[in-house]
C-alpha atoms as a PDB file:
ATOM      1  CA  UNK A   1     -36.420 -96.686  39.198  1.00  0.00           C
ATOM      2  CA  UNK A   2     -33.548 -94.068  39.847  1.00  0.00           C
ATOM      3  CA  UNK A   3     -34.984 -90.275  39.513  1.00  0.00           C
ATOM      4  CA  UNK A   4     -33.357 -89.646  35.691  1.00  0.00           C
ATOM      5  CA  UNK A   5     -35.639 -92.105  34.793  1.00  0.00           C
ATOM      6  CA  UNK A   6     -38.495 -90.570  36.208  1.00  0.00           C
ATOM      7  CA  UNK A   7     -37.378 -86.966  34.777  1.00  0.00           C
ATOM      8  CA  UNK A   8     -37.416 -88.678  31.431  1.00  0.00           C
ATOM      9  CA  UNK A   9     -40.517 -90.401  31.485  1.00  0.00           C
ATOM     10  CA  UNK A  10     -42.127 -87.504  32.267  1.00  0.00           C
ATOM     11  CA  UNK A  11     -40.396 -85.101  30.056  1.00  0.00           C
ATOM     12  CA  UNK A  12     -41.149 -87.851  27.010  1.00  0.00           C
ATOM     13  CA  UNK A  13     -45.042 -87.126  27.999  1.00  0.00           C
ATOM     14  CA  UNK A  14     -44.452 -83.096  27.431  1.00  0.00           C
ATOM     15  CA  UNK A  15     -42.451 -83.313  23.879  1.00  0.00           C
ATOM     16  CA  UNK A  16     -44.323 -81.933  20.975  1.00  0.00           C
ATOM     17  CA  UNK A  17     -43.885 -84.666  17.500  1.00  0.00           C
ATOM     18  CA  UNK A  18     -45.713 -82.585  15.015  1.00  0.00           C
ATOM     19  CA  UNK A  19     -43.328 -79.950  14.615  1.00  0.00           C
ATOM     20  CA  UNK A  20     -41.253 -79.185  12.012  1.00  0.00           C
ATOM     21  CA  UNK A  21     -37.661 -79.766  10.937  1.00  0.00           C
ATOM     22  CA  UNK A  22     -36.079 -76.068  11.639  1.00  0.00           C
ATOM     23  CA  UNK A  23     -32.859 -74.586  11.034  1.00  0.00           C
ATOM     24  CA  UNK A  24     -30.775 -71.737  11.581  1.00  0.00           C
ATOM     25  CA  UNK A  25     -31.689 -69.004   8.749  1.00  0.00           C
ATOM     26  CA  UNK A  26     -34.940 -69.949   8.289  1.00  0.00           C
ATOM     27  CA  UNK A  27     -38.476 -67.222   7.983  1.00  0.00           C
ATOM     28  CA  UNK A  28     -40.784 -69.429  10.282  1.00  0.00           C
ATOM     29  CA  UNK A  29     -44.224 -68.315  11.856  1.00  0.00           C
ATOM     30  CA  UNK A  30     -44.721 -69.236  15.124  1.00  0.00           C
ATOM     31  CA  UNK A  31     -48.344 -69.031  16.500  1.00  0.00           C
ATOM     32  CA  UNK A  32     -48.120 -67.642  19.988  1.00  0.00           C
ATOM     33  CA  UNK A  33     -50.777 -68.321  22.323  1.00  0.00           C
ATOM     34  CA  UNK A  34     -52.017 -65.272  24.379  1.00  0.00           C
ATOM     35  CA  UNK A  35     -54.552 -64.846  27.092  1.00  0.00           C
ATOM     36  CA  UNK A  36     -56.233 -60.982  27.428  1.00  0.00           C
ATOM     37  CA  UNK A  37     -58.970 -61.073  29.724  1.00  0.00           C
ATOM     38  CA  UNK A  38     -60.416 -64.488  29.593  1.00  0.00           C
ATOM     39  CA  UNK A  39     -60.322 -65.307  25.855  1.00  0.00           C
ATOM     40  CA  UNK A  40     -57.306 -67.056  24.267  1.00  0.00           C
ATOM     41  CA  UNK A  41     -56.093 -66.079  20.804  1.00  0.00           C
ATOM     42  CA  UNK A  42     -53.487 -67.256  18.792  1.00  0.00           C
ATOM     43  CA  UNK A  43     -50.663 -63.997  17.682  1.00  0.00           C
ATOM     44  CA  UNK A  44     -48.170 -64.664  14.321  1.00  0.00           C
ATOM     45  CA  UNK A  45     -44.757 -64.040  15.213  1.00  0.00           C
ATOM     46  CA  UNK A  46     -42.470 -64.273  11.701  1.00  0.00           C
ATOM     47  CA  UNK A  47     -38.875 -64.252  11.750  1.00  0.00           C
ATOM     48  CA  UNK A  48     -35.282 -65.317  11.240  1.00  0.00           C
ATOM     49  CA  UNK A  49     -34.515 -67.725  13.231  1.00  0.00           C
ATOM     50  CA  UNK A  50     -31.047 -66.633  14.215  1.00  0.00           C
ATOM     51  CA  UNK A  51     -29.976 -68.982  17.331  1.00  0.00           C
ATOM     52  CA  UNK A  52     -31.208 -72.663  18.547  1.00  0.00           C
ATOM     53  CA  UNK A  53     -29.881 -73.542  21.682  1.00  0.00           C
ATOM     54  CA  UNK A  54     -30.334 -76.948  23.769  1.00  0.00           C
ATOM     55  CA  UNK A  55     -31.609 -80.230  22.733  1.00  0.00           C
ATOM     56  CA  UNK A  56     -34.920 -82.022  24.068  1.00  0.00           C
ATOM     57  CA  UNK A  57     -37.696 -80.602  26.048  1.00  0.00           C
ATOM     58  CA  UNK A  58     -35.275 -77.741  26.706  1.00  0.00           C
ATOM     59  CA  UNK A  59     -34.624 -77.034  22.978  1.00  0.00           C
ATOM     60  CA  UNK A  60     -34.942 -72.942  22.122  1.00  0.00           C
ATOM     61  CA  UNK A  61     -35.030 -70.819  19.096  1.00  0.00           C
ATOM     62  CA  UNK A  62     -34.413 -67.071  19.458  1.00  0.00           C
ATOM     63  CA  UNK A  63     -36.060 -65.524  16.461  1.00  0.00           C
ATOM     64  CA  UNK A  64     -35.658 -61.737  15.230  1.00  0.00           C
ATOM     65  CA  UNK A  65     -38.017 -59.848  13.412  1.00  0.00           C
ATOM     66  CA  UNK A  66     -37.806 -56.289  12.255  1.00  0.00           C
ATOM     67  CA  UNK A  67     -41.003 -54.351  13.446  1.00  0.00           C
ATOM     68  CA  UNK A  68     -41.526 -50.295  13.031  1.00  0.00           C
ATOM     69  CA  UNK A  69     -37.388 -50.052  12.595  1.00  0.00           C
ATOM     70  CA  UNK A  70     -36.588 -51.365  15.793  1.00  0.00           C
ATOM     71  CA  UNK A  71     -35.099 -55.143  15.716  1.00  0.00           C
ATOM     72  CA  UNK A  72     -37.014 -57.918  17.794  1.00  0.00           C
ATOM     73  CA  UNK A  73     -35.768 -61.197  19.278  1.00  0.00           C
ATOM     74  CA  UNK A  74     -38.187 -63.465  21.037  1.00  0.00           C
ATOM     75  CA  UNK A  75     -36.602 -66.332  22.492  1.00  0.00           C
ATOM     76  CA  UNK A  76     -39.082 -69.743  21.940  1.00  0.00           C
ATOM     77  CA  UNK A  77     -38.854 -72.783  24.083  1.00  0.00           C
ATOM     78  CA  UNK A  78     -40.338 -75.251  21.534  1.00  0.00           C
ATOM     79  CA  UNK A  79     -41.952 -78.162  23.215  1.00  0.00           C
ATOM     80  CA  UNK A  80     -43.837 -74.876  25.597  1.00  0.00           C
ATOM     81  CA  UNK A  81     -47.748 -75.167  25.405  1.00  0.00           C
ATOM     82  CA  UNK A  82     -47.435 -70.905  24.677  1.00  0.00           C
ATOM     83  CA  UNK A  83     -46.236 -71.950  21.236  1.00  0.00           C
ATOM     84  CA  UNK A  84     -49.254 -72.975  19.552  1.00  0.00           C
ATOM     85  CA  UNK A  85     -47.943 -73.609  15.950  1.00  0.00           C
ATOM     86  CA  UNK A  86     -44.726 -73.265  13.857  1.00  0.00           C
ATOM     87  CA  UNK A  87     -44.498 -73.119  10.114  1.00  0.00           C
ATOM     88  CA  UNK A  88     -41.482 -73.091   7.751  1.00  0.00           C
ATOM     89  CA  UNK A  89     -41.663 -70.342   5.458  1.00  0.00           C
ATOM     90  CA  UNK A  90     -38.801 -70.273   3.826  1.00  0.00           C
ATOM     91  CA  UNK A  91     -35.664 -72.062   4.192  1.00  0.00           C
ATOM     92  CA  UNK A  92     -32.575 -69.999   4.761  1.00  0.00           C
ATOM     93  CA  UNK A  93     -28.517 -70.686   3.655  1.00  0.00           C
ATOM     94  CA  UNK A  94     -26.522 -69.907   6.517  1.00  0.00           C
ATOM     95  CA  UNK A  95     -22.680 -71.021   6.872  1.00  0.00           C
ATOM     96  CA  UNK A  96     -22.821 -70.903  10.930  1.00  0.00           C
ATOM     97  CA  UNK A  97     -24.946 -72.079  13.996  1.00  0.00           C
ATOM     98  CA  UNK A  98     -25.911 -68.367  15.296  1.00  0.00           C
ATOM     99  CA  UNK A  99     -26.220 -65.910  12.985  1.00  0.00           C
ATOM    100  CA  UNK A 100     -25.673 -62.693  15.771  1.00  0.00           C
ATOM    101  CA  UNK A 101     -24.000 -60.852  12.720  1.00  0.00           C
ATOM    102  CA  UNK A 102     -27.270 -60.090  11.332  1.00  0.00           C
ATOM    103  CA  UNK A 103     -27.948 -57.834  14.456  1.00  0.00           C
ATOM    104  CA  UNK A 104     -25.409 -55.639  12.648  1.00  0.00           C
ATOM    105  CA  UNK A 105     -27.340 -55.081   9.407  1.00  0.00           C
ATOM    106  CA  UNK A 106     -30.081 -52.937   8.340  1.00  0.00           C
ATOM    107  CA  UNK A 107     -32.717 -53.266   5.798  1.00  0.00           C
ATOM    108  CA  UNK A 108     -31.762 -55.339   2.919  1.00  0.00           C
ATOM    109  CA  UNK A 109     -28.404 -56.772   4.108  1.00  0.00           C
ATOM    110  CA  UNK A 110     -30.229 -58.862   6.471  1.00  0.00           C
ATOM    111  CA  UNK A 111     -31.171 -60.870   3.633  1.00  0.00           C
ATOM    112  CA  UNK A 112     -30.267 -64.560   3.462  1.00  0.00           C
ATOM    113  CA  UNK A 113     -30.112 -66.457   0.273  1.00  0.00           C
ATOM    114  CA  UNK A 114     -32.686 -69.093   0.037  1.00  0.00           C
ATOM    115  CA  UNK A 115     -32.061 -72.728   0.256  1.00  0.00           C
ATOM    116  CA  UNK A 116     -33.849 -74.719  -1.928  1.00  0.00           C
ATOM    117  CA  UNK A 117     -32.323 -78.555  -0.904  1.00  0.00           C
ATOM    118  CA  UNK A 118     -34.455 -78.700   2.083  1.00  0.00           C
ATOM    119  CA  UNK A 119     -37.770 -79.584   1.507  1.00  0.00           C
ATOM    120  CA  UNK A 120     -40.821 -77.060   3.419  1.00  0.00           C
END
């Protein structure tokens, strides 16, 4: 048994199957898992998803998120035991793979048009 064999078994152990079909444009929720103290709680983090980069255990999403005025990406690595949850809110039209151009708009212009041939 060569060692890309090995890699792969062992990556196939740490891939999540329960989660959603995403896409670029998409409002998701992603429950982030965060440790204060000693207690665990799960934080909402609701976005556009705006990038998805990589394919398999490596697979990321950057979402962005407007909060007080000030424009947020997070960068998720999906299959990461930190992401507890994701959930499709709405499904978003986008023409291209990375939507950076949004970084350039403010308040309503960052608006996609919804996509209603994809199922939730």
């Amino acid at each position: 048994m060569n060692a890309e064999a090995i890699i792969r078994s062992i990556e196939a152990e740490q891939i999540k199957d329960d989660l959603p079909k995403i896409y670029v444009g998409d409002t998701i929720r992603v429950g982030v898992r965060i440790v204060e103290g000693g207690k665990e709680r799960v934080q909402p983090y609701e976005g556009t998803v705006i990038a998805m980069r990589n394919g398999g255990i490596n697979e990321t999403i950057t979402v962005r998120r407007i909060f007080q005025g000030v424009g947020v990406e997070r960068v998720f690595l999906l299959h990461a035991p930190r992401v507890a949850s994701i959930k499709v809110i709405r499904r978003g039209k986008a023409r291209r793979a990375k939507l950076y151009y949004l970084r350039d708009r403010v308040g309503k212009a960052t608006r996609l048009k919804q996509r209603f041939d994809r199922s939730l």
